[in-house]
C-alpha atoms as a PDB file:
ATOM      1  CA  UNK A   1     -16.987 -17.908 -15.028  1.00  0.00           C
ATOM      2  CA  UNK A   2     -13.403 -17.329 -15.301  1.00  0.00           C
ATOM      3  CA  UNK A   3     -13.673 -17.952 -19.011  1.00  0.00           C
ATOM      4  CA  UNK A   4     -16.636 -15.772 -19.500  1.00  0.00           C
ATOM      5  CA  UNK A   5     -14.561 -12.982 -17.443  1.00  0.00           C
ATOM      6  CA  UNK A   6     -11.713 -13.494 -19.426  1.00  0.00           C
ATOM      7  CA  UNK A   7     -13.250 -12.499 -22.814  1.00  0.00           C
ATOM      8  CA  UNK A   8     -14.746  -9.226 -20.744  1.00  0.00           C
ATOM      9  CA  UNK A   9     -10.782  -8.637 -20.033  1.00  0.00           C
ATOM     10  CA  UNK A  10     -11.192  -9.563 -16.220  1.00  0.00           C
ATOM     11  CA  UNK A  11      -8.410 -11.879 -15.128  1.00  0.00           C
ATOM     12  CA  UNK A  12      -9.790 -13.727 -12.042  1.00  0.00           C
ATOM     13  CA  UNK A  13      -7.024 -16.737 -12.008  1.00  0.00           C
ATOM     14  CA  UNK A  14      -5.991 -14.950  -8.794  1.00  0.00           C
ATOM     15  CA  UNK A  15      -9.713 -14.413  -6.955  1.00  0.00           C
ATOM     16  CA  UNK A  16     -11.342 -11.355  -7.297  1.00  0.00           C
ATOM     17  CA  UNK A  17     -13.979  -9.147  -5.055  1.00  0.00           C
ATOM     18  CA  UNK A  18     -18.257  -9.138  -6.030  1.00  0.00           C
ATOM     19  CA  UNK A  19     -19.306  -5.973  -5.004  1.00  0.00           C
ATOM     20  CA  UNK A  20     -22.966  -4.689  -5.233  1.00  0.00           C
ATOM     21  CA  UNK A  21     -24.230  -1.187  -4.392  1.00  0.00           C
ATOM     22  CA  UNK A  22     -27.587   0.261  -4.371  1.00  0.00           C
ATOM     23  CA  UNK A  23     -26.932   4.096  -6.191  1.00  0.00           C
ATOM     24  CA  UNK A  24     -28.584   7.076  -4.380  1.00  0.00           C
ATOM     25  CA  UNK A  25     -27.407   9.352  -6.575  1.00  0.00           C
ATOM     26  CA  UNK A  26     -28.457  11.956  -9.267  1.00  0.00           C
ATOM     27  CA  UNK A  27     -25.365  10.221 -11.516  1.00  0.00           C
ATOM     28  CA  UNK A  28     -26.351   6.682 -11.150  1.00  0.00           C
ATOM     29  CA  UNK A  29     -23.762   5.807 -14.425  1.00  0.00           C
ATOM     30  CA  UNK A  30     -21.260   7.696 -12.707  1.00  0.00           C
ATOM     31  CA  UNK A  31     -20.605   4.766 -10.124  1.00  0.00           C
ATOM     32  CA  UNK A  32     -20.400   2.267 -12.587  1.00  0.00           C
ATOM     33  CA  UNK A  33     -17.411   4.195 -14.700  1.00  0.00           C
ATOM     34  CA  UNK A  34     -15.698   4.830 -11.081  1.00  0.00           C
ATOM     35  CA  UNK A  35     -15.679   1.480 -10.620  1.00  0.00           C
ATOM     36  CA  UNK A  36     -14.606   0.522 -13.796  1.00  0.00           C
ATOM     37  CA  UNK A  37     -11.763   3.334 -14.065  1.00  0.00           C
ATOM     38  CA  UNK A  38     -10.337   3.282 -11.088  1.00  0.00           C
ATOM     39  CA  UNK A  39      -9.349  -0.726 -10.781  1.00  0.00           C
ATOM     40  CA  UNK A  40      -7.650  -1.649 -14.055  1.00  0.00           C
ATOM     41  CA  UNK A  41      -9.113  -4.961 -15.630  1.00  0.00           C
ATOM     42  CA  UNK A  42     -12.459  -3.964 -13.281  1.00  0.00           C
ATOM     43  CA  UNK A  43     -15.770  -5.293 -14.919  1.00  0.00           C
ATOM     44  CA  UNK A  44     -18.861  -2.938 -13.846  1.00  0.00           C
ATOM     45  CA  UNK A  45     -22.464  -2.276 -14.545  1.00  0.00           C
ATOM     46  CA  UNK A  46     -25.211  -0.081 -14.061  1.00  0.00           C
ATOM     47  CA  UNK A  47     -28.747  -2.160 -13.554  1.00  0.00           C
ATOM     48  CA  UNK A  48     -31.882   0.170 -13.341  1.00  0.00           C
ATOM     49  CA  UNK A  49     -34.759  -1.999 -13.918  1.00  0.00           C
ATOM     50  CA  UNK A  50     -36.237  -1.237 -10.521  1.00  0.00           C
ATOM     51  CA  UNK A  51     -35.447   1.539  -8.301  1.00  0.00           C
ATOM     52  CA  UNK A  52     -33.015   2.174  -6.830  1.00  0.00           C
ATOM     53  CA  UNK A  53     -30.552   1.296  -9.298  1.00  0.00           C
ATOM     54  CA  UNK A  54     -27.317  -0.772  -8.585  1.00  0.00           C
ATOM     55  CA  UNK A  55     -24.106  -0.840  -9.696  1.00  0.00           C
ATOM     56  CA  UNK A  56     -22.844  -4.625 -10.302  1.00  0.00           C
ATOM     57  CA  UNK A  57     -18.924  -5.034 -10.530  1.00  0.00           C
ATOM     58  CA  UNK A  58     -16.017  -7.783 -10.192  1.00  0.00           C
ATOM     59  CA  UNK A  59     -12.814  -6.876  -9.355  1.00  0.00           C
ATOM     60  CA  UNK A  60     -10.223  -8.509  -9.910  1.00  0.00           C
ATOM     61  CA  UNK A  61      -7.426  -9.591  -7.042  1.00  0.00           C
ATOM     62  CA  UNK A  62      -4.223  -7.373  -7.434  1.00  0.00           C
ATOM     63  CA  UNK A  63      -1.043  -9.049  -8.813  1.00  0.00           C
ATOM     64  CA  UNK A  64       0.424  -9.067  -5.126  1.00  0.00           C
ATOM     65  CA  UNK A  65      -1.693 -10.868  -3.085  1.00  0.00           C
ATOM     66  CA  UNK A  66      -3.285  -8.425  -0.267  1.00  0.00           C
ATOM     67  CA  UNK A  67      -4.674  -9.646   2.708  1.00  0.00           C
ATOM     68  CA  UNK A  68      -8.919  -9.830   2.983  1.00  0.00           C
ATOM     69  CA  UNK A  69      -9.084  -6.972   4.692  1.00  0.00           C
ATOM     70  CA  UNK A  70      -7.352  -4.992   2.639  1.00  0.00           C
ATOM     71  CA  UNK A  71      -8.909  -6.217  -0.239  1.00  0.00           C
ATOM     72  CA  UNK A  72     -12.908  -5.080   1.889  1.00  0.00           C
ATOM     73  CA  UNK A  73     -10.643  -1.887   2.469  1.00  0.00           C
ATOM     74  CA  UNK A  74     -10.263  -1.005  -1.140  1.00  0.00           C
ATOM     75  CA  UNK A  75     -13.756  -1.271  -1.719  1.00  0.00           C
ATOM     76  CA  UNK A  76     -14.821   0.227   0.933  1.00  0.00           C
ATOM     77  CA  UNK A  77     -13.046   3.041  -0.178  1.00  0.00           C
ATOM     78  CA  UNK A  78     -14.016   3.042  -3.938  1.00  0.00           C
ATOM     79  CA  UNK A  79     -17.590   3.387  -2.371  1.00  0.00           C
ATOM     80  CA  UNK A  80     -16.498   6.495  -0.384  1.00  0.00           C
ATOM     81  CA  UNK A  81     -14.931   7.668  -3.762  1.00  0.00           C
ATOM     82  CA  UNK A  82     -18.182   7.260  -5.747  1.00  0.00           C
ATOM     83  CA  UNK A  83     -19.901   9.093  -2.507  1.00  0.00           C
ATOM     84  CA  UNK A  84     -18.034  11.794  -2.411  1.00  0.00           C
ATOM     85  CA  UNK A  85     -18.915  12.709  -5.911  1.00  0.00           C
ATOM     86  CA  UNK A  86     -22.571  13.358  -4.485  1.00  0.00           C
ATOM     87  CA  UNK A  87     -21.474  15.295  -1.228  1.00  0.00           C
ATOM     88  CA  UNK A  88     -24.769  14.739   0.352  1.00  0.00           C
ATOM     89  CA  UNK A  89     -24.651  11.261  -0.265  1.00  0.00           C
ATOM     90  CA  UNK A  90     -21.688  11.069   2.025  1.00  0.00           C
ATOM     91  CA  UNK A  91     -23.361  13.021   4.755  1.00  0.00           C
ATOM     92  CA  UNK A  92     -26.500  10.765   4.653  1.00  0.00           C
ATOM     93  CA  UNK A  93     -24.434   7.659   4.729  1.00  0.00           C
ATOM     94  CA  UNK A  94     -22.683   9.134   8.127  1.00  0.00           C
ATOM     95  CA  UNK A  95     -25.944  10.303   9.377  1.00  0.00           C
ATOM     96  CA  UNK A  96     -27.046   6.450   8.595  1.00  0.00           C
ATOM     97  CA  UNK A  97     -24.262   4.994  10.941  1.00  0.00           C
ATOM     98  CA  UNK A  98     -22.078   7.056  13.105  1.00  0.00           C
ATOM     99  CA  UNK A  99     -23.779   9.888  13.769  1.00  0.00           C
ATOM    100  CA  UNK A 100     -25.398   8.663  16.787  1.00  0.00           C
ATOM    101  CA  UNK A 101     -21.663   7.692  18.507  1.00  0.00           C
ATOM    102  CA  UNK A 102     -20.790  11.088  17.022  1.00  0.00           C
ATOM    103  CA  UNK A 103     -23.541  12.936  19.562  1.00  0.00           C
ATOM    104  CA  UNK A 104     -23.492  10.737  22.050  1.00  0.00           C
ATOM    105  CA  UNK A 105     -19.798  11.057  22.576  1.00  0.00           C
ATOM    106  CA  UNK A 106     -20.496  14.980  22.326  1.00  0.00           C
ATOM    107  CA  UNK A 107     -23.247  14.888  25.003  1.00  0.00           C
ATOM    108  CA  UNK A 108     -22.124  12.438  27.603  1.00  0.00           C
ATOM    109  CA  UNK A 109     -18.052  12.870  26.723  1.00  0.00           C
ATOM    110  CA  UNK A 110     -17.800   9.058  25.716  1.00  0.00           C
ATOM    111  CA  UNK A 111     -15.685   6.738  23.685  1.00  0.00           C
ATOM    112  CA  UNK A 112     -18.050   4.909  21.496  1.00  0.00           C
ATOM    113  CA  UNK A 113     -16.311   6.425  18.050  1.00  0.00           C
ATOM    114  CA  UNK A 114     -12.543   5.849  19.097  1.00  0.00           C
ATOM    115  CA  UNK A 115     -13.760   2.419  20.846  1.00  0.00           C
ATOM    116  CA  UNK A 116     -15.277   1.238  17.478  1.00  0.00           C
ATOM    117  CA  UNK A 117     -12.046   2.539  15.512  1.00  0.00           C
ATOM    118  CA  UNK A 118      -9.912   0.549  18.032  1.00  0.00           C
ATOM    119  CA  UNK A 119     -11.928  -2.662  17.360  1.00  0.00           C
ATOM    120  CA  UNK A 120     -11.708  -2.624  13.280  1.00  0.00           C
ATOM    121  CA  UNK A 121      -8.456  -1.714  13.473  1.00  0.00           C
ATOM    122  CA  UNK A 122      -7.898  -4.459  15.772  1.00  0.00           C
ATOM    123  CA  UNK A 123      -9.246  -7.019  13.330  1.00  0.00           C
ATOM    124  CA  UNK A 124     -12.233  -7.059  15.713  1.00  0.00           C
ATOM    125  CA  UNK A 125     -10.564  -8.571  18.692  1.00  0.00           C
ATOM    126  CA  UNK A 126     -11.526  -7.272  21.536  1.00  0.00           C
ATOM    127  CA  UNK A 127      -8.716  -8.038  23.941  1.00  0.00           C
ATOM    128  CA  UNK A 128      -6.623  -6.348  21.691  1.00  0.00           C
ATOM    129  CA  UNK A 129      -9.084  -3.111  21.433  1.00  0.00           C
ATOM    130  CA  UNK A 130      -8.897  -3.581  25.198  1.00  0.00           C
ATOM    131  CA  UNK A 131      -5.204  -3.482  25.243  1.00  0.00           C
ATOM    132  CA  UNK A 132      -5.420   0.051  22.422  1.00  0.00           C
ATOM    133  CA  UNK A 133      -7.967   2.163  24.590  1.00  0.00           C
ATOM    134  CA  UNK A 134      -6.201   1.070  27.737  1.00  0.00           C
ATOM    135  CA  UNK A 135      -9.779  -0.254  28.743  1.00  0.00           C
ATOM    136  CA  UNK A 136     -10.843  -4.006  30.329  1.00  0.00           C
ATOM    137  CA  UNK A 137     -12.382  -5.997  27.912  1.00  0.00           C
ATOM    138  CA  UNK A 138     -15.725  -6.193  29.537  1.00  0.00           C
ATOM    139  CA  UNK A 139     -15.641  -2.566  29.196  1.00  0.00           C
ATOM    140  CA  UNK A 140     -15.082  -2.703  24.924  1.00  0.00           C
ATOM    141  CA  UNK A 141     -17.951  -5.595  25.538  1.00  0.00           C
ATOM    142  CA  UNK A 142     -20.301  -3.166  27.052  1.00  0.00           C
ATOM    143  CA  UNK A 143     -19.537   0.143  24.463  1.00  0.00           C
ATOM    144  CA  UNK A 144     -20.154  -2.398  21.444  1.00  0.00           C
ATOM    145  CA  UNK A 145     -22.825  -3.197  22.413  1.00  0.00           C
ATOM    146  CA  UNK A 146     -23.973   0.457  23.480  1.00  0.00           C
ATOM    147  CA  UNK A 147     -23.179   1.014  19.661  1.00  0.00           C
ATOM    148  CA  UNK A 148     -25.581  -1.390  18.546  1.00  0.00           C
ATOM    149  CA  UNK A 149     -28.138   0.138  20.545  1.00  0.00           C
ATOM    150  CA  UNK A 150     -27.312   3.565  19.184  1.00  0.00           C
ATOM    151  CA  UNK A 151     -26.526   2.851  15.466  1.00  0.00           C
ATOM    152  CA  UNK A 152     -28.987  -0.220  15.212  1.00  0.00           C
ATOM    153  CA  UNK A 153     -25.542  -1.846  13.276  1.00  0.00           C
ATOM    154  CA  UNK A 154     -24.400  -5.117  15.232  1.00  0.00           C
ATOM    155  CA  UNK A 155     -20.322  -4.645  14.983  1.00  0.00           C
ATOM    156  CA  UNK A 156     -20.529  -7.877  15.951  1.00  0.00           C
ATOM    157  CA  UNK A 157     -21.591  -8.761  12.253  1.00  0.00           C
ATOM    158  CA  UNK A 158     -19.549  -8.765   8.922  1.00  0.00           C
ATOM    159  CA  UNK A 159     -21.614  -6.598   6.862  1.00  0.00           C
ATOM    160  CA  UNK A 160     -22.927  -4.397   9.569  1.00  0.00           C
ATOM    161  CA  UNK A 161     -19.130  -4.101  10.608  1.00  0.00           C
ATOM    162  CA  UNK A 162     -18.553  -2.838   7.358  1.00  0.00           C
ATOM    163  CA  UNK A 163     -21.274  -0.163   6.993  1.00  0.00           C
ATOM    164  CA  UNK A 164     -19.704   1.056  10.348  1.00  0.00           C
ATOM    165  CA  UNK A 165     -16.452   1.275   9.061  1.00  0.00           C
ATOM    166  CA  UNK A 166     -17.755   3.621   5.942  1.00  0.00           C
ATOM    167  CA  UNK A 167     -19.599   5.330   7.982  1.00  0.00           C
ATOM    168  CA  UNK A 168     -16.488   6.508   9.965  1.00  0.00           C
ATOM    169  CA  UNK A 169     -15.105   7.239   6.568  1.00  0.00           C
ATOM    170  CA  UNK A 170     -17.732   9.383   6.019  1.00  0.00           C
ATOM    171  CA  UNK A 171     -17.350  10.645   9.492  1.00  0.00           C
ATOM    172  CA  UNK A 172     -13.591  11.572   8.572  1.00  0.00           C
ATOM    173  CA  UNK A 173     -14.284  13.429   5.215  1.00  0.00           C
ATOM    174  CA  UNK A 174     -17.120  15.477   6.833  1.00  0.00           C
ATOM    175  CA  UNK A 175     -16.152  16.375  10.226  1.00  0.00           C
ATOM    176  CA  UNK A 176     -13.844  19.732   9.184  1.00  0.00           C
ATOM    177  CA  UNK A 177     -17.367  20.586   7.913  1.00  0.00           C
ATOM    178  CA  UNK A 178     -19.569  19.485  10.611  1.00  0.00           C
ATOM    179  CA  UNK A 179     -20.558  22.040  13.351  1.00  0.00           C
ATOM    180  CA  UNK A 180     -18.907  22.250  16.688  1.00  0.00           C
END
């Protein structure tokens, strides 16, 4: 594979990042050439056989080693890119995940958003969310789990974790926009 890659001008000797995406978008190609602009040495394609399309890419690891999370980071963020592109893409992908902290924190003056920010910046510990909210750690306990309920996305779990954190990307580019 690293061969094959190679002779596509993708240098995985150092490890690299598979990232697929389902395209909800006007632009499908668009997504692909993102992808392939934006991370030099970036392989990426465009598969439409069946609706909805997805984009297919490997990205190579940077020449400085970054941590994992870093690495999910820059995707994550290459995804919010390619969103933002399609403006109401990015608001359906917030309405998707955080919305429901979003109103619930509105309505009953909660913590659910900042709580769930504390935990993935906390590298999903929650004694040390605990320790960032000033809160016990049964109470961080309780809240992620009153996320699952709301969002029906387990922060518990790596790929739901993820979606979460986009979605409070999304949250972040949208709320100047968002009413009261």
């Amino acid at each position: 594979m690293t061969r094959r890659a190679a002779r596509l001008g993708c240098d995985l000797s150092r490890g690299a990042i598979a990232l697929v995406a389902e395209i909800h978008s006007s632009r499908p190609g668009h997504a692909a050439a993102l992808v392939a602009s934006t991370h030099s040495g970036a392989v990426a394609e465009l598969l439409s056989e069946s609706p909805p399309p997805r984009v297919y890419a490997v990205l190579p690891a940077p020449e400085a080693p970054e941590p994992a999370d870093a690495a999910l980071d820059s995707a994550g963020s290459l995804l919010l890119r390619a969103l933002a592109s399609e403006p109401e893409e990015v608001h359906r992908f917030y309405e998707d995940t955080v919305e429901p902290l979003v109103a619930h924190d509105a309505r009953y003056r909660t913590d659910l958003l900042a709580t769930l920010e504390a935990y993935l910046a906390s590298d999903y510990n929650m004694n040390a969310t605990a320790r960032a909210i000033f809160a016990h750690r049964h109470t961080v306990a309780h809240r992620l789990g009153r996320i699952k309920e709301l969002t029906g996305l387990d922060p518990g779990m790596g790929e739901d974790r993820e979606r979460l954190g986009l979605g409070v990307k999304a949250y972040r580019i949208l709320a100047p926009t968002l009413p009261g």
